[in-house]
Protein backbone atom coordinates (compact mmCIF):
# COMPACT_ATOMS: atom_id res chain seq x y z
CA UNK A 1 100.16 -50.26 -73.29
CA UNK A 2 101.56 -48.30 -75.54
CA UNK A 3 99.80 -46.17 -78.42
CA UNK A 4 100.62 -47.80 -81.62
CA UNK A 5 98.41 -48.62 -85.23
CA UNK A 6 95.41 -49.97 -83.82
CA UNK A 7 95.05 -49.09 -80.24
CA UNK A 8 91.80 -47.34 -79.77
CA UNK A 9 92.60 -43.79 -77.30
CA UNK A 10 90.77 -41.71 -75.26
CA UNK A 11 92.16 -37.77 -75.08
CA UNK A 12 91.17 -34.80 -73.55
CA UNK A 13 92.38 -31.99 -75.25
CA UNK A 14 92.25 -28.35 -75.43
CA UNK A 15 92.84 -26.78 -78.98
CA UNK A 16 93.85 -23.19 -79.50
CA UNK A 17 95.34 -21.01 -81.83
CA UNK A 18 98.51 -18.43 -81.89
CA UNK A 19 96.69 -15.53 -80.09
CA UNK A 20 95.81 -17.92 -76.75
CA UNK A 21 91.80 -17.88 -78.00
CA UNK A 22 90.34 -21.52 -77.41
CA UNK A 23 89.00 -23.30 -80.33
CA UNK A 24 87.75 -26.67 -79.09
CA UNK A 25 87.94 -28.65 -76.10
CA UNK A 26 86.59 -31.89 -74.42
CA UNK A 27 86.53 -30.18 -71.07
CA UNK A 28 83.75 -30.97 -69.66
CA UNK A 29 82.74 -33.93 -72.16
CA UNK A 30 83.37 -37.36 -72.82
CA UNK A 31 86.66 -37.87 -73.93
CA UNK A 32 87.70 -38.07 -77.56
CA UNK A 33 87.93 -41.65 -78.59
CA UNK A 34 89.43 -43.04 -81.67
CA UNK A 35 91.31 -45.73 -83.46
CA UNK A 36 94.73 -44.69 -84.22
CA UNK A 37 96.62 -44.94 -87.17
CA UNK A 38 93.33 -44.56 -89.39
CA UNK A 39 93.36 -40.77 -90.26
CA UNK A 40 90.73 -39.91 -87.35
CA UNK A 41 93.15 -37.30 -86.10
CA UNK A 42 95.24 -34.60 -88.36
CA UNK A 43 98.48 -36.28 -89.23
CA UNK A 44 100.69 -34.00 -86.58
CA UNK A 45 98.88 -34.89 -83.75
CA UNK A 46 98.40 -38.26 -84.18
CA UNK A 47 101.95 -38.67 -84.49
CA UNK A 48 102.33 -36.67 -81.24
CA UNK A 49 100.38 -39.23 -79.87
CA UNK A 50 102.33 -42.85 -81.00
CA UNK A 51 104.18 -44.06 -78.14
CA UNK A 52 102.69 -42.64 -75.19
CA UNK A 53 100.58 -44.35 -72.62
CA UNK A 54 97.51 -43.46 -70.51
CA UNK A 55 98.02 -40.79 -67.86
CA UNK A 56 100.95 -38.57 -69.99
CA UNK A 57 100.20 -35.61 -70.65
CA UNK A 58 101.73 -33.02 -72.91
CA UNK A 59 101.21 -29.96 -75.07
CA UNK A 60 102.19 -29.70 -78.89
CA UNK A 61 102.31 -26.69 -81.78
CA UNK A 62 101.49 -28.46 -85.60
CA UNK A 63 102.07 -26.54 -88.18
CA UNK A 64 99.31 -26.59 -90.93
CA UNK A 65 100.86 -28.90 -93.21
CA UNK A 66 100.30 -31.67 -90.65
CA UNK A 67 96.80 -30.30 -89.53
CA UNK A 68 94.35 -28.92 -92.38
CA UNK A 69 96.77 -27.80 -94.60
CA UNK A 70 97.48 -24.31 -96.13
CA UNK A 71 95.07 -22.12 -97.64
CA UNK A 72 94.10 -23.04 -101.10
CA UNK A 73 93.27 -19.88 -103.39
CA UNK A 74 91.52 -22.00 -105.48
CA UNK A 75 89.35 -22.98 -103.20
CA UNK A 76 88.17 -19.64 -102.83
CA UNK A 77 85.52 -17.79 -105.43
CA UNK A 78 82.95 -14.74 -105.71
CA UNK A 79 79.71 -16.28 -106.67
CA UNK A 80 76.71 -13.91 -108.03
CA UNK A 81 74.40 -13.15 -105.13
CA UNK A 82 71.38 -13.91 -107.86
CA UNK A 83 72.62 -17.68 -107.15
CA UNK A 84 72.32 -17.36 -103.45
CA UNK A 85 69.55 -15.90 -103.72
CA UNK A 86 67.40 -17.99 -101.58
CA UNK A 87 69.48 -17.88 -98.65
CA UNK A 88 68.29 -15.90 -95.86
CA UNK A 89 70.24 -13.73 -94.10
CA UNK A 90 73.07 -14.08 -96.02
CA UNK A 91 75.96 -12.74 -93.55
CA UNK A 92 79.63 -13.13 -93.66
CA UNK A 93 81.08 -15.71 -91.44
CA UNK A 94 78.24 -17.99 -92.47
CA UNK A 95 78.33 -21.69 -93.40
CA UNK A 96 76.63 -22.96 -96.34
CA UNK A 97 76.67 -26.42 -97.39
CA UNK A 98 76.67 -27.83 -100.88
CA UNK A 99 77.87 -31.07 -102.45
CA UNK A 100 80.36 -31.58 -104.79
CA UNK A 101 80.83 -33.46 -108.06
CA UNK A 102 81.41 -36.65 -106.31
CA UNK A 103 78.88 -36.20 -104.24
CA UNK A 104 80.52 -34.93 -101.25
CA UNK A 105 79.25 -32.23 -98.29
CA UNK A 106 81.42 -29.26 -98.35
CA UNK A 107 81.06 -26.69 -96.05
CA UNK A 108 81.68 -23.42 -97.75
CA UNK A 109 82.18 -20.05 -95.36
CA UNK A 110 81.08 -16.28 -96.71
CA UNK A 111 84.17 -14.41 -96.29
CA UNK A 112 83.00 -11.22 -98.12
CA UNK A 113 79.39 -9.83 -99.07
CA UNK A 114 79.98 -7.61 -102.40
CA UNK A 115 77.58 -5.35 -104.08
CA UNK A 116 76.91 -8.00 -106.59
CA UNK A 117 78.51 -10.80 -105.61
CA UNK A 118 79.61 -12.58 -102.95
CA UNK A 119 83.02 -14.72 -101.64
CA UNK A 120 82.89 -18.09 -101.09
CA UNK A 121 85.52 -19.98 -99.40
CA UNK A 122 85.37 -23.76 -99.06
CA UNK A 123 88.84 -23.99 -97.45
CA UNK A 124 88.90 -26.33 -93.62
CA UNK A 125 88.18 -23.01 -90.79
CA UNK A 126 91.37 -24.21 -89.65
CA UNK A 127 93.62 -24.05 -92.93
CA UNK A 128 96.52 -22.44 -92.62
CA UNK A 129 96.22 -22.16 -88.84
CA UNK A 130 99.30 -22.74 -86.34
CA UNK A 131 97.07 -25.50 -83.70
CA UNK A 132 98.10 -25.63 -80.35
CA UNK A 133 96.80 -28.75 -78.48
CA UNK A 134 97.02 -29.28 -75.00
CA UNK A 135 96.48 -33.15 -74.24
CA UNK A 136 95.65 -35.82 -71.83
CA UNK A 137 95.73 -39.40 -72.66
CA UNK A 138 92.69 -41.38 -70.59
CA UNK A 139 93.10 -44.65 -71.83
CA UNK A 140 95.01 -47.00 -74.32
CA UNK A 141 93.54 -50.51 -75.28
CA UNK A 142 93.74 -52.82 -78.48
CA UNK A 143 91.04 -52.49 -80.79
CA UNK A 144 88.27 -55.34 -81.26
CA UNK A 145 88.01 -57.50 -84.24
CA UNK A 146 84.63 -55.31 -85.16
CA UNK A 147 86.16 -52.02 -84.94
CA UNK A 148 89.25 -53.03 -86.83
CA UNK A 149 86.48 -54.01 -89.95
CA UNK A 150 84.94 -50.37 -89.49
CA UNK A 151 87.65 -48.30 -89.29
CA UNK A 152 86.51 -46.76 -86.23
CA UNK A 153 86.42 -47.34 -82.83
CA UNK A 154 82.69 -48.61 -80.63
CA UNK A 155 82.26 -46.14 -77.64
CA UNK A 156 79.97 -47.51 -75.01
CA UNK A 157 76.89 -46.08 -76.82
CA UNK A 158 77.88 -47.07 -80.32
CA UNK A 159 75.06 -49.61 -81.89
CA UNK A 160 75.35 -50.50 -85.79
């Protein structure tokens, strides 16, 4: 079977950036599983993905624009350190989480540590970021009824 809108697909993959350095991998793990065509992977590489079978394997560069996109200044802000004041340890590199307007988690990273302020950047870790994937399909199968209403795809542990 081919993968097409609606199959549900195992991968292994290994993810790393320009320099060589691994950034993720299921080596090791279960097997990423999801239903394709729903926006579970970044747009390049699930289009990498439509039309092959279980067993191929292949490697693939995407270009930001079809992974997290490019860096977004405005994203990006110096915030007083009086209003992270309660953090402890504040250190650059860390995550902080906050919620938006709508309600939404966003992860925000300290890029910079000022003398009074500090920078703030709520851009993806992997904006702007050439991805390298190397991949391994382990199965292709049509999605279920239930998993078509979810969205996502039922592993073997999945309960509702």
């Amino acid at each position: 079977m081919k993968i097409s809108q609606h199959s549900v697909v195992a991968i292994h993959y290994t993810l790393t950036n320009d320099a060589g350095e691994e950034l993720d991998s299921s080596s090791g793990a279960d097997p990423l599983t999801y239903l394709h065509g729903t926006g579970g992977l970044i747009p390049g590489l699930e289009a990498e993905l439509d039309g092959r079978v279980a067993g191929e394997a292949f490697s693939t560069v995407i270009q930001p624009a079809q992974a997290y996109g490019e860096i977004d200044p405005a994203m990006i802000q110096d915030v007083p350190l009086e209003a992270l004041a309660a953090i402890d340890d504040l250190r650059i590199g860390m995550q902080l989480q906050t919620q938006d307007p709508n309600g939404h988690q966003r992860v925000l990273i300290v890029d910079a540590i000022g003398e009074t302020s500090a920078t703030l950047n709520a851009n993806h870790e992997l904006a702007g970021k050439v991805l390298h994937f190397e991949v391994n399909v382990e199965s292709v199968r049509a999605a279920t009824q239930e998993e078509l209403d979810h969205g996502h795809s039922h592993g073997p542990g999945h309960s509702h």
